[in-house]
PDB file of N, CA and C in Angstrom:
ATOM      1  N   UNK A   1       0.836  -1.182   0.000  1.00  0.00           N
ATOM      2  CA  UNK A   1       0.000   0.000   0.000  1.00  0.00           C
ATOM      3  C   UNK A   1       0.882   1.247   0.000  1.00  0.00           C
ATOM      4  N   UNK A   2       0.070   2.663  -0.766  1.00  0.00           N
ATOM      5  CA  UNK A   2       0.679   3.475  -0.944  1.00  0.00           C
ATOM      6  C   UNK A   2      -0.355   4.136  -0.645  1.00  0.00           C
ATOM      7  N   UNK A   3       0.125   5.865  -0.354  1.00  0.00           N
ATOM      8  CA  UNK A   3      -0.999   6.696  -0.462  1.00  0.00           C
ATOM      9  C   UNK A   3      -0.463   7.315  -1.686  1.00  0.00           C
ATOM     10  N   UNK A   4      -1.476   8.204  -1.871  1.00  0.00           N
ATOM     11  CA  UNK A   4      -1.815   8.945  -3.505  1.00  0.00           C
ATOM     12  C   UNK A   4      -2.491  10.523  -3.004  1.00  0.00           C
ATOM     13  N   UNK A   5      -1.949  11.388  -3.617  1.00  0.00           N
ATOM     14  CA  UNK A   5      -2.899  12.807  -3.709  1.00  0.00           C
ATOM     15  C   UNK A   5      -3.701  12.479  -5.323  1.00  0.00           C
ATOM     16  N   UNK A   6      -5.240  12.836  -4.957  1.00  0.00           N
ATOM     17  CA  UNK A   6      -6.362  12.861  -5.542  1.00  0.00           C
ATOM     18  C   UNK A   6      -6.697  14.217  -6.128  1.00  0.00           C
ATOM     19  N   UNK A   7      -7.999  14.510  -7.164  1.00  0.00           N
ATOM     20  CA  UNK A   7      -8.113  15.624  -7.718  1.00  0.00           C
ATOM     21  C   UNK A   7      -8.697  16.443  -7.004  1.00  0.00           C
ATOM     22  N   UNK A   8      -8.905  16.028  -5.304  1.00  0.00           N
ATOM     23  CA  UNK A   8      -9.168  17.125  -4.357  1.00  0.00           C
ATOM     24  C   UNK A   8      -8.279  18.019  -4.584  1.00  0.00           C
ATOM     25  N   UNK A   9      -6.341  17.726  -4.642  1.00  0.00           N
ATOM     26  CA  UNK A   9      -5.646  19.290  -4.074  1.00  0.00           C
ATOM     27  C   UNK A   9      -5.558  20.079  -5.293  1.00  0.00           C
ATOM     28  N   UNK A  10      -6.233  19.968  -6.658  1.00  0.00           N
ATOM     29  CA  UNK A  10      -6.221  20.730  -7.802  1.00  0.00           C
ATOM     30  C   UNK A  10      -6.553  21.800  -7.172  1.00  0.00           C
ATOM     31  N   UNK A  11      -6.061  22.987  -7.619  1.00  0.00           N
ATOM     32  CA  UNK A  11      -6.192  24.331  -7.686  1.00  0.00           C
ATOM     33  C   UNK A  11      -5.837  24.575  -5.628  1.00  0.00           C
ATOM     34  N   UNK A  12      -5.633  24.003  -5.101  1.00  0.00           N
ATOM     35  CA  UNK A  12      -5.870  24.455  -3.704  1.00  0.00           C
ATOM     36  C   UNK A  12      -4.374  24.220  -3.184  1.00  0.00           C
ATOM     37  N   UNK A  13      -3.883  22.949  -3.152  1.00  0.00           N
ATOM     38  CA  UNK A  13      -2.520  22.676  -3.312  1.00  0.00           C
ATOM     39  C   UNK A  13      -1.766  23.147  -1.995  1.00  0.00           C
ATOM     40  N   UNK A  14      -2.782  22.694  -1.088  1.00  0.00           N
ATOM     41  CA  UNK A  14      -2.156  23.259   0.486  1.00  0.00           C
ATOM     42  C   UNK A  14      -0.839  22.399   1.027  1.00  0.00           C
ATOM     43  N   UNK A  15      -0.141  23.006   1.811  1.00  0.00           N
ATOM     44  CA  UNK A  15       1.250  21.920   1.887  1.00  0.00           C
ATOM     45  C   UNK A  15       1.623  21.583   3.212  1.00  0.00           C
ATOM     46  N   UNK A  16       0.469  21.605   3.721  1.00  0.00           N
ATOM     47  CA  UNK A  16       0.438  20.888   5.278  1.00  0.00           C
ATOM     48  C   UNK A  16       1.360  19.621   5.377  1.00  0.00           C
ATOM     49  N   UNK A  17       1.165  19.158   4.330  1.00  0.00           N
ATOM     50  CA  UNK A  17       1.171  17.570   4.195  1.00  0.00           C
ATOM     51  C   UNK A  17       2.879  17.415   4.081  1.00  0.00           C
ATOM     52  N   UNK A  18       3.411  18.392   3.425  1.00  0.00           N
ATOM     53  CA  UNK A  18       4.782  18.345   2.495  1.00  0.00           C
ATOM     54  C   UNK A  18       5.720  18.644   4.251  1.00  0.00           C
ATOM     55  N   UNK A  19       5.627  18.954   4.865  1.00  0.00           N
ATOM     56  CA  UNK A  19       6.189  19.555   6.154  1.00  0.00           C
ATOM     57  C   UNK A  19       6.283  18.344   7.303  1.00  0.00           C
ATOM     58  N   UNK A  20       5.442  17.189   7.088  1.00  0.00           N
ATOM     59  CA  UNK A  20       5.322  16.089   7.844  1.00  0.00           C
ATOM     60  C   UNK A  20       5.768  14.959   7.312  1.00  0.00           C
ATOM     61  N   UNK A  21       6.131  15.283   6.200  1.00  0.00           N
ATOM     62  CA  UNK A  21       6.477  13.690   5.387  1.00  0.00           C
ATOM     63  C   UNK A  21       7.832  13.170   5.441  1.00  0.00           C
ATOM     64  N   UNK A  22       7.969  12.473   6.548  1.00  0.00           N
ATOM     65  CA  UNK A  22       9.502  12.100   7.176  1.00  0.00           C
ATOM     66  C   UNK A  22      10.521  11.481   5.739  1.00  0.00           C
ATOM     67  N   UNK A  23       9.804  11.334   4.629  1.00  0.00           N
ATOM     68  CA  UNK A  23      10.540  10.848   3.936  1.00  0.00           C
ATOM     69  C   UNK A  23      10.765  11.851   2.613  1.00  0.00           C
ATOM     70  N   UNK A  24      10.246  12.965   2.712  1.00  0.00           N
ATOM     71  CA  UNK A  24       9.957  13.813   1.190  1.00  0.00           C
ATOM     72  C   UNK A  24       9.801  12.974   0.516  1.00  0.00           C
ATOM     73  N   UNK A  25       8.420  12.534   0.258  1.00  0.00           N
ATOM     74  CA  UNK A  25       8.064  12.214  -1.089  1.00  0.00           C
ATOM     75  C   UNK A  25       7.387  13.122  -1.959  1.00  0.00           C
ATOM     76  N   UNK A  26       7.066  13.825  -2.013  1.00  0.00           N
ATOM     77  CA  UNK A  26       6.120  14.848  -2.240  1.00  0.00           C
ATOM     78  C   UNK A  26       6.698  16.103  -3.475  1.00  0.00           C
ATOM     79  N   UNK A  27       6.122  15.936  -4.765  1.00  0.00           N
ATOM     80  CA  UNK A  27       6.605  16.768  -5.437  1.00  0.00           C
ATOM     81  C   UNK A  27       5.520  17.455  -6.220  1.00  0.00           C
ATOM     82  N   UNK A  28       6.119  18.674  -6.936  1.00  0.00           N
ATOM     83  CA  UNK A  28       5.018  19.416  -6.864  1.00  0.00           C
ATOM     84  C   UNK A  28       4.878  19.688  -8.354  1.00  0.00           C
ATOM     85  N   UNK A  29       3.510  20.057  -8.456  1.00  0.00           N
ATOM     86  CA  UNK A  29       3.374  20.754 -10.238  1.00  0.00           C
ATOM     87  C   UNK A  29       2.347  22.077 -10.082  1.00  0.00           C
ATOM     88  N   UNK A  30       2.423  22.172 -11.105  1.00  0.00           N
ATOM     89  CA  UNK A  30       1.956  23.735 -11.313  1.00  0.00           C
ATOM     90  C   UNK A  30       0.426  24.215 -10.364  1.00  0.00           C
ATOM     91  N   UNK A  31      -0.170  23.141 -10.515  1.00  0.00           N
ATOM     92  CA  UNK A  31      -1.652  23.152  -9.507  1.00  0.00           C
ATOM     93  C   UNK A  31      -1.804  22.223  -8.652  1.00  0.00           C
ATOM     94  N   UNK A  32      -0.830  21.081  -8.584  1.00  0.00           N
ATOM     95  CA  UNK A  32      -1.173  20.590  -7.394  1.00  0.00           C
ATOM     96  C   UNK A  32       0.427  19.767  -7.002  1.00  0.00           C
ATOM     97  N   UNK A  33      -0.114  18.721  -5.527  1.00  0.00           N
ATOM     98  CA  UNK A  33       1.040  17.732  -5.345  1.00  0.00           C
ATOM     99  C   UNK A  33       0.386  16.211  -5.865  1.00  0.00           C
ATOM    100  N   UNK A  34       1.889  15.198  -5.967  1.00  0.00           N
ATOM    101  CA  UNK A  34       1.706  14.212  -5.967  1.00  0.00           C
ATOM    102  C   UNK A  34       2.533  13.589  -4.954  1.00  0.00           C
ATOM    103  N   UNK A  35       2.944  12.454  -4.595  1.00  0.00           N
ATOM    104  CA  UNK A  35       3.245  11.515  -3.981  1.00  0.00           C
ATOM    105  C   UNK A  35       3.625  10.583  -4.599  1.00  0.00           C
ATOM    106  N   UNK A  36       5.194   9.886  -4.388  1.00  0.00           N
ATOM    107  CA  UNK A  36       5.839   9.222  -5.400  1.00  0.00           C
ATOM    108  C   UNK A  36       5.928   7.714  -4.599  1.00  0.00           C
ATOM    109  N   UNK A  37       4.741   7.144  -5.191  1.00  0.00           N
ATOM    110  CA  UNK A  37       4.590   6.005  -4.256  1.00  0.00           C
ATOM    111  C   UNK A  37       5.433   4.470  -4.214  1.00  0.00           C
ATOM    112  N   UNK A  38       6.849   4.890  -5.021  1.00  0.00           N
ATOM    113  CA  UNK A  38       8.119   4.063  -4.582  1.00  0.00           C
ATOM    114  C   UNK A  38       8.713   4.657  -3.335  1.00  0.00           C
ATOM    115  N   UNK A  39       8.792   6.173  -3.169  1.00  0.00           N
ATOM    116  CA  UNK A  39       9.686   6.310  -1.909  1.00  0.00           C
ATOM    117  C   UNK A  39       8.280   6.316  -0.946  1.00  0.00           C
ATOM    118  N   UNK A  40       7.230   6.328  -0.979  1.00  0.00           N
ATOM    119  CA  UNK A  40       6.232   6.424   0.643  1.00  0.00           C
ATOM    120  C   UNK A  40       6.479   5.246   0.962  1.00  0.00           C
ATOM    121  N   UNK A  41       6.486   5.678   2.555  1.00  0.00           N
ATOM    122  CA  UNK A  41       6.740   4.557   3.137  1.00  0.00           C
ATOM    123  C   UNK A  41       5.436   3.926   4.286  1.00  0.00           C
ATOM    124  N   UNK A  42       4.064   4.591   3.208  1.00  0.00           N
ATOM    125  CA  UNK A  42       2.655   4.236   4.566  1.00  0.00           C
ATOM    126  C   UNK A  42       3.164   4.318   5.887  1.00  0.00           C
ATOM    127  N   UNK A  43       3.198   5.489   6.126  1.00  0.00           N
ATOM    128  CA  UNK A  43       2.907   5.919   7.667  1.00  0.00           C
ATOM    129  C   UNK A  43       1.880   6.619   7.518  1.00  0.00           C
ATOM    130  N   UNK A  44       1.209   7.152   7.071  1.00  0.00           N
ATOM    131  CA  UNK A  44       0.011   8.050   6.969  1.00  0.00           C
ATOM    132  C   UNK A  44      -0.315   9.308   7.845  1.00  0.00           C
ATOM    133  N   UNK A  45       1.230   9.857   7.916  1.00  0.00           N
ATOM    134  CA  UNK A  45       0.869  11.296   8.543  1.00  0.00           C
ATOM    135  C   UNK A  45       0.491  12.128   7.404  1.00  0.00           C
ATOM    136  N   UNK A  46       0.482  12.478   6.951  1.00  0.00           N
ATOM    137  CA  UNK A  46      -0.098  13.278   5.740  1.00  0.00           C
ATOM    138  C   UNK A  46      -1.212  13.310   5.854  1.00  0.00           C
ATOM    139  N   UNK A  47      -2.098  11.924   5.714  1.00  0.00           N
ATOM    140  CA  UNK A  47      -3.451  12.450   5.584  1.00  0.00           C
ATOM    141  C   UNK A  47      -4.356  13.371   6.555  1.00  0.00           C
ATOM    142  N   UNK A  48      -4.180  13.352   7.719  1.00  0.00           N
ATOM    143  CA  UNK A  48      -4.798  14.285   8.550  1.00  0.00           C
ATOM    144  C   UNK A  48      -4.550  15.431   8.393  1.00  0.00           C
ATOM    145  N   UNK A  49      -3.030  15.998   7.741  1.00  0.00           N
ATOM    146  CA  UNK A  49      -2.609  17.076   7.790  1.00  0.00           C
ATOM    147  C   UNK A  49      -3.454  18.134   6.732  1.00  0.00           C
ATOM    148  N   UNK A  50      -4.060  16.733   4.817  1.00  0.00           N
ATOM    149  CA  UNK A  50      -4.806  17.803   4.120  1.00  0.00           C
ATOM    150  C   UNK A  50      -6.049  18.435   4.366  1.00  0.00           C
ATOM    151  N   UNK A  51      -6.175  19.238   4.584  1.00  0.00           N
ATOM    152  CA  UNK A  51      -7.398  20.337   4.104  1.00  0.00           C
ATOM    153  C   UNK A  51      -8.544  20.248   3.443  1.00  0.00           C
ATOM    154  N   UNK A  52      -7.960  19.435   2.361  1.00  0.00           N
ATOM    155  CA  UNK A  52      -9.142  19.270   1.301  1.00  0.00           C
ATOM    156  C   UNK A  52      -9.099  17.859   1.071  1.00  0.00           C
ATOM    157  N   UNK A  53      -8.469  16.818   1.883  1.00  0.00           N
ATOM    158  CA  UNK A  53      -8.521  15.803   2.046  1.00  0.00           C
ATOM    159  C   UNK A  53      -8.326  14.802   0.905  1.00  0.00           C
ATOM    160  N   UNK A  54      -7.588  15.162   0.080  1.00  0.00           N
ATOM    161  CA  UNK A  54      -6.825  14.857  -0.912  1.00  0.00           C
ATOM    162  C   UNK A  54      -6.155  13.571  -1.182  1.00  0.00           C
ATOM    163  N   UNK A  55      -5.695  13.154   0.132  1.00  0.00           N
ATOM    164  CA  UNK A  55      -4.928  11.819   0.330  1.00  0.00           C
ATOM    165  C   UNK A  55      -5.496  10.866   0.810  1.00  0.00           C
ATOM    166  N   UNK A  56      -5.230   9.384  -0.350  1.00  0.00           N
ATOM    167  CA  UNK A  56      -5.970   8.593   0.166  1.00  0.00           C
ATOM    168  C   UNK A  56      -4.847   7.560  -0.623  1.00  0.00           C
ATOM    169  N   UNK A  57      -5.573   5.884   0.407  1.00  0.00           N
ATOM    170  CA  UNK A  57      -4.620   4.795   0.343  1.00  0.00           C
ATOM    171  C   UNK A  57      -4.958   4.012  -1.360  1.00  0.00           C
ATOM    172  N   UNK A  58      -3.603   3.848  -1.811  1.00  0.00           N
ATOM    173  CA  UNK A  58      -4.270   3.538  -2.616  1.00  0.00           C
ATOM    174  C   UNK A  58      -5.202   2.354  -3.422  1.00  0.00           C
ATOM    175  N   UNK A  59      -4.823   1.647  -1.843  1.00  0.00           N
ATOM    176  CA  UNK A  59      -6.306   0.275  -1.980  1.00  0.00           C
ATOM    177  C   UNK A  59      -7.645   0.742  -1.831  1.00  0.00           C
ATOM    178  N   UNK A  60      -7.769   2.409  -2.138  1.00  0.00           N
ATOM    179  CA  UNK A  60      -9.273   2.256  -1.754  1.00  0.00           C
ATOM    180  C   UNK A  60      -9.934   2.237  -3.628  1.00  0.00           C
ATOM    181  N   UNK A  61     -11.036   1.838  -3.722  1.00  0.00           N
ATOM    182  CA  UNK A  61     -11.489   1.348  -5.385  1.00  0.00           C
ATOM    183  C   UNK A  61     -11.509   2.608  -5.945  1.00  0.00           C
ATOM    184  N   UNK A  62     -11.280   2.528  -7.225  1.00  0.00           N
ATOM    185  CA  UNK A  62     -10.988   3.757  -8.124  1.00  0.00           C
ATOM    186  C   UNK A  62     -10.544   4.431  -8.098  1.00  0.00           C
ATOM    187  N   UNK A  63      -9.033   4.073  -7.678  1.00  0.00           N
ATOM    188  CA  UNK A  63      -7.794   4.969  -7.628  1.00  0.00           C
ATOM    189  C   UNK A  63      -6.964   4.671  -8.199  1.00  0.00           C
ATOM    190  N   UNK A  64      -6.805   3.928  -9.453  1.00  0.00           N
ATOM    191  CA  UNK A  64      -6.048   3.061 -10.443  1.00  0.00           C
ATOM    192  C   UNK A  64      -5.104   4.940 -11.380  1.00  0.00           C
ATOM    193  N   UNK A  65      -6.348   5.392 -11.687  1.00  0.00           N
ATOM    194  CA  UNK A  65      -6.054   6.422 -11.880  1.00  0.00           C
ATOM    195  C   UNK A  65      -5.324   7.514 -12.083  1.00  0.00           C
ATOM    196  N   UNK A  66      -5.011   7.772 -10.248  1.00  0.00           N
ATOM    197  CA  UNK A  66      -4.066   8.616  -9.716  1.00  0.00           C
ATOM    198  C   UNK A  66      -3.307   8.092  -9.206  1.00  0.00           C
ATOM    199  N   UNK A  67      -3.083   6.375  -8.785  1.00  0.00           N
ATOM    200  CA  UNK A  67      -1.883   6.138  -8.802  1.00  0.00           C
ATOM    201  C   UNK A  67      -0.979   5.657  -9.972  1.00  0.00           C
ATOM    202  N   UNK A  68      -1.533   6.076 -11.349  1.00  0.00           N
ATOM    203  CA  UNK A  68      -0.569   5.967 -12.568  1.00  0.00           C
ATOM    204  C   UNK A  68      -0.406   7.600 -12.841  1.00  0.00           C
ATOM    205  N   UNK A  69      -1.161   8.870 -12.287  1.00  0.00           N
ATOM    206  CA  UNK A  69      -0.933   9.937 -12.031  1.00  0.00           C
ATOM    207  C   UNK A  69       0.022  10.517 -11.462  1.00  0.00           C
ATOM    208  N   UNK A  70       0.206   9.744  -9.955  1.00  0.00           N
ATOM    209  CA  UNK A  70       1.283  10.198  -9.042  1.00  0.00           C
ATOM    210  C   UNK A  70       2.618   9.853  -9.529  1.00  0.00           C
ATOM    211  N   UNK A  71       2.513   8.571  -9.893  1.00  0.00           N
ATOM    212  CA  UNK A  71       3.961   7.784 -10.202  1.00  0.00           C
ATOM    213  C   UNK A  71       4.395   8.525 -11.715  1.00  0.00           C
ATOM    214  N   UNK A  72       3.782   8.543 -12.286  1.00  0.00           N
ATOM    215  CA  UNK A  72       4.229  10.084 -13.513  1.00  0.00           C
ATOM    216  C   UNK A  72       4.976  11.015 -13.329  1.00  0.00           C
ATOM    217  N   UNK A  73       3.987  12.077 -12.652  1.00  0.00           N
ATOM    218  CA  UNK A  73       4.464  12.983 -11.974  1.00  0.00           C
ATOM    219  C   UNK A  73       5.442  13.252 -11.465  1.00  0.00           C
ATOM    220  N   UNK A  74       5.431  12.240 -10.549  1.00  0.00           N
ATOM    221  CA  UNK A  74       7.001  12.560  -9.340  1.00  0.00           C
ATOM    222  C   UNK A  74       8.101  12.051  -9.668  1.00  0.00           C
ATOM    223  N   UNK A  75       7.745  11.400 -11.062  1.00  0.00           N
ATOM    224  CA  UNK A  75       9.593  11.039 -12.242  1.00  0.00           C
ATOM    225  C   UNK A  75       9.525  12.488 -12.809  1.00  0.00           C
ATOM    226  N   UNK A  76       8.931  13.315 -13.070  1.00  0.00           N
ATOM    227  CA  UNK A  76       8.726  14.475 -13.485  1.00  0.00           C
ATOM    228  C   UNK A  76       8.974  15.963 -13.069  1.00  0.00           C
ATOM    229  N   UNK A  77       7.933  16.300 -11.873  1.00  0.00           N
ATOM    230  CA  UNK A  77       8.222  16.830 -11.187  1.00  0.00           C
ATOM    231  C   UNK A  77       9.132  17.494 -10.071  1.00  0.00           C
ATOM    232  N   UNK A  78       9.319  18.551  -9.903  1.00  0.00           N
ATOM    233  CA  UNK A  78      10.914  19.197  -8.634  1.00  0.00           C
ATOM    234  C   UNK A  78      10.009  18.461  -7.149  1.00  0.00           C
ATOM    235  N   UNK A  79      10.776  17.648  -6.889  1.00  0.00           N
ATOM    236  CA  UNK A  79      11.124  17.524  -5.038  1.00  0.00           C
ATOM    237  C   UNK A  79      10.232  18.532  -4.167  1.00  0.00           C
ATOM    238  N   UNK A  80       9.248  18.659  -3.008  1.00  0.00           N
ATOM    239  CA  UNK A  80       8.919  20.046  -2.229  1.00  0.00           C
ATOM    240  C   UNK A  80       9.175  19.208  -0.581  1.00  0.00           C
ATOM    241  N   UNK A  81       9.930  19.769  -0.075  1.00  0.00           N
ATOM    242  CA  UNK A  81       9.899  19.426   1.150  1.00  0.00           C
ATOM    243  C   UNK A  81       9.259  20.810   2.428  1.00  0.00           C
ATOM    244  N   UNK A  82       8.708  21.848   1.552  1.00  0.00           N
ATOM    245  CA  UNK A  82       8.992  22.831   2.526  1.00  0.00           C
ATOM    246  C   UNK A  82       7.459  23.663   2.375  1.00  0.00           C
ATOM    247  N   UNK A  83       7.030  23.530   3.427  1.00  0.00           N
ATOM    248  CA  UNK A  83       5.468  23.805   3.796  1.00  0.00           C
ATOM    249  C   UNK A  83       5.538  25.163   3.007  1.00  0.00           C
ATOM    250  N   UNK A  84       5.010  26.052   2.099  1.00  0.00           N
ATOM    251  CA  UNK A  84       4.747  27.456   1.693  1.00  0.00           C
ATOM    252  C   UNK A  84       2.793  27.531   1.699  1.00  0.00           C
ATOM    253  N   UNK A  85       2.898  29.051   1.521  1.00  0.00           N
ATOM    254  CA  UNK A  85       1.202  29.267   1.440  1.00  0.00           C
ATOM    255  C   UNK A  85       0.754  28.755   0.427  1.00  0.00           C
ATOM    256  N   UNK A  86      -0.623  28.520   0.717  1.00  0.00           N
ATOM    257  CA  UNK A  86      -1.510  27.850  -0.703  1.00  0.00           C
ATOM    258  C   UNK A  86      -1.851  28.899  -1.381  1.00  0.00           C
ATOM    259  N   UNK A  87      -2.207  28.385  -2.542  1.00  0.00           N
ATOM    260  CA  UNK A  87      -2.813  29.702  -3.276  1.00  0.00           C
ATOM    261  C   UNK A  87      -4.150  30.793  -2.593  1.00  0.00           C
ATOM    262  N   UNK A  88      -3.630  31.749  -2.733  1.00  0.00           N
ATOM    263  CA  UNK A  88      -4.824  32.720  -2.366  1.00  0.00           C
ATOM    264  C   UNK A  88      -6.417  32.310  -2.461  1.00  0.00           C
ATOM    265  N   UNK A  89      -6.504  32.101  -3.698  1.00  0.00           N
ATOM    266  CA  UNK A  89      -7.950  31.245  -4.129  1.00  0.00           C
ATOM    267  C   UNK A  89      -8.136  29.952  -3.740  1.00  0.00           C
ATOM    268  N   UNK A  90      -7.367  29.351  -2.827  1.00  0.00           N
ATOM    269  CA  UNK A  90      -7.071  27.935  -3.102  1.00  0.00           C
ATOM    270  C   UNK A  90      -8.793  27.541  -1.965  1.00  0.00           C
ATOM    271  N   UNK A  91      -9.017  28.395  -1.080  1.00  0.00           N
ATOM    272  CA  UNK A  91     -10.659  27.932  -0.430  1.00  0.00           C
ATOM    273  C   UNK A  91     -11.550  27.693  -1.437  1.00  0.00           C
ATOM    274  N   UNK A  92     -11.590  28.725  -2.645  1.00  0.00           N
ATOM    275  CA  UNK A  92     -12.561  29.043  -3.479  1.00  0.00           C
ATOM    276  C   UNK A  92     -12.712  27.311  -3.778  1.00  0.00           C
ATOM    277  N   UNK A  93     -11.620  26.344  -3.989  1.00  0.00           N
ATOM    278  CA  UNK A  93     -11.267  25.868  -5.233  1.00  0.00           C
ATOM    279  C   UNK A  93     -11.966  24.383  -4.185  1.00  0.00           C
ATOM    280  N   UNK A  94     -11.823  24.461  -2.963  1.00  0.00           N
ATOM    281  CA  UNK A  94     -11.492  23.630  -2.187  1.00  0.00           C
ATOM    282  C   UNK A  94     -12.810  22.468  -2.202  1.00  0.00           C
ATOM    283  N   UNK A  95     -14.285  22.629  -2.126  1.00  0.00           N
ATOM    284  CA  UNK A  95     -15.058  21.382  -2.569  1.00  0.00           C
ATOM    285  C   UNK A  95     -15.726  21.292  -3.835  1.00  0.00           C
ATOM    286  N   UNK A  96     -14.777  22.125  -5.013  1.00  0.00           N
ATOM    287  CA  UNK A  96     -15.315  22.273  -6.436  1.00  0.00           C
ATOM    288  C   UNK A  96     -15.231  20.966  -6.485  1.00  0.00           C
ATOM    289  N   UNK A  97     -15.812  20.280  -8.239  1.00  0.00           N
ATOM    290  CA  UNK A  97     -16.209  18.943  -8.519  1.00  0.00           C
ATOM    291  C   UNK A  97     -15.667  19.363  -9.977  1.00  0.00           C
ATOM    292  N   UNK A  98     -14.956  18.716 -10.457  1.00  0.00           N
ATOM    293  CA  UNK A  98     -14.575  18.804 -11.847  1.00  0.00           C
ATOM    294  C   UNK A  98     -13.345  19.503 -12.424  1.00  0.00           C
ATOM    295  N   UNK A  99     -13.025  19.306 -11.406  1.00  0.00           N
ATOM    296  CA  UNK A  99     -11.366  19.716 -11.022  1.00  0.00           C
ATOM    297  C   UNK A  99     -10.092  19.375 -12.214  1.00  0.00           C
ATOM    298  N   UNK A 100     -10.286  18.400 -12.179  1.00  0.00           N
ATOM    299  CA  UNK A 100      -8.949  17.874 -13.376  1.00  0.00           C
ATOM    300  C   UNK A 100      -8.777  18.424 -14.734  1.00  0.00           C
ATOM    301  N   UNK A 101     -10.727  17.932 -15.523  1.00  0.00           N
ATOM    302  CA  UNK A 101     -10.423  18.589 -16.799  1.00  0.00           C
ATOM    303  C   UNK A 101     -10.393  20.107 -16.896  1.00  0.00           C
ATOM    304  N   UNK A 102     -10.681  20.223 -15.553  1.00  0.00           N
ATOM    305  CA  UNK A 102     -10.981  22.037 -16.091  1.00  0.00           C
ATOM    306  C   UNK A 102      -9.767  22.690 -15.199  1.00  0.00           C
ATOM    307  N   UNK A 103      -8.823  22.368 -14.626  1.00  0.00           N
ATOM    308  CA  UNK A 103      -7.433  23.118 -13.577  1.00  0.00           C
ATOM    309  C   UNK A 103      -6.249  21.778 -13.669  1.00  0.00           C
ATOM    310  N   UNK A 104      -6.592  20.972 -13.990  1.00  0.00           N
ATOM    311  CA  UNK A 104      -4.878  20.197 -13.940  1.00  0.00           C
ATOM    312  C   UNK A 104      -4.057  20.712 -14.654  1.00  0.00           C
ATOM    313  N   UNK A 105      -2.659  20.552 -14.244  1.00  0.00           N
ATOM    314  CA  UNK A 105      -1.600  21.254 -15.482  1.00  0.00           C
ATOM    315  C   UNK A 105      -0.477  20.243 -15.076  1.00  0.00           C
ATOM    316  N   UNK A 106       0.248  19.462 -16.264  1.00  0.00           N
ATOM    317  CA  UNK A 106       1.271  18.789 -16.249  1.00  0.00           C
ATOM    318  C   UNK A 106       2.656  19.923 -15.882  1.00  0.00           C
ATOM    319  N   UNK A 107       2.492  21.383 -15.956  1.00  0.00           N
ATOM    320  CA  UNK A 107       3.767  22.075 -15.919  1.00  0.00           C
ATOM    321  C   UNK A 107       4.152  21.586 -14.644  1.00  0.00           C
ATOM    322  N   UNK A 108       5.473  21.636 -14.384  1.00  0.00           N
ATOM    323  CA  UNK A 108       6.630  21.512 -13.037  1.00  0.00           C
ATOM    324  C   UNK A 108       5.871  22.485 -12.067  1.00  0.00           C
ATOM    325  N   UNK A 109       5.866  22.716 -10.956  1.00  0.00           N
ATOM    326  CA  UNK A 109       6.056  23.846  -9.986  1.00  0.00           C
ATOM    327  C   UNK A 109       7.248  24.118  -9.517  1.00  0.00           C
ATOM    328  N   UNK A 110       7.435  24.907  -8.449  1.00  0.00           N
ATOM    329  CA  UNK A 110       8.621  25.344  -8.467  1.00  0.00           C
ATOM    330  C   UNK A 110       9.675  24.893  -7.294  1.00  0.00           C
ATOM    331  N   UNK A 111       9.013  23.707  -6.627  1.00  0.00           N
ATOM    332  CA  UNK A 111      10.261  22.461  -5.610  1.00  0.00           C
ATOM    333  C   UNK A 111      10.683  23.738  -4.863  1.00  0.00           C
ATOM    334  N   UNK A 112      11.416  22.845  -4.181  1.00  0.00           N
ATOM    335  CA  UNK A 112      12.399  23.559  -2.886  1.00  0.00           C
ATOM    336  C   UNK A 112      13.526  24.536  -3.841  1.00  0.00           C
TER     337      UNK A 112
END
């Protein structure tokens, strides 16, 4: 088992999570994080930490998904080990529904 960030942290991209993760797994892109679920090591501090509740294991059903999402990504993506503010709008964004096709972005963010 692994955990996975879901299309909850689109556009909101809070980094509670990135500040607790004894192992930095956690890398970032332009609108949101992923989780590089070769280095997690399931301890599951993270999940309490999101906001928008974003993180989830990825044995739960229909997450095939985002865990071929995450593992993408974080061959991709810069490294974030370091808690910063969420986006200004990021409440607005926080129990929208339709998140991916309309705010995902493959660009990098900007890592530690």
């Amino acid at each position: 088992m692994t955990y996975i960030v879901t299309d909850a942290c689109i556009r909101c991209k809070y980094m509670d999570c990135v500040e607790v993760c004894p192992v930095d797994c956690f890398y970032e892109g332009e609108t949101m994080l992923v989780i590089h679920p070769d280095e997690c090591i399931d301890c599951g501090v993270c999940v309490p930490e999101c906001p928008a509740e974003a993180i989830e294991a990825d044995t739960e059903s229909g997450l095939e998904k985002w865990l071929e999402l995450n593992t993408k990504y974080a061959d991709i993506w810069p490294n974030i080990t370091q808690n910063r503010d969420a986006p200004s709008d990021a409440d607005d964004y926080l129990n929208k529904t339709g998140k991916f096709e309309a705010h995902f972005s493959e660009k990098p963010g900007e890592g530690d």
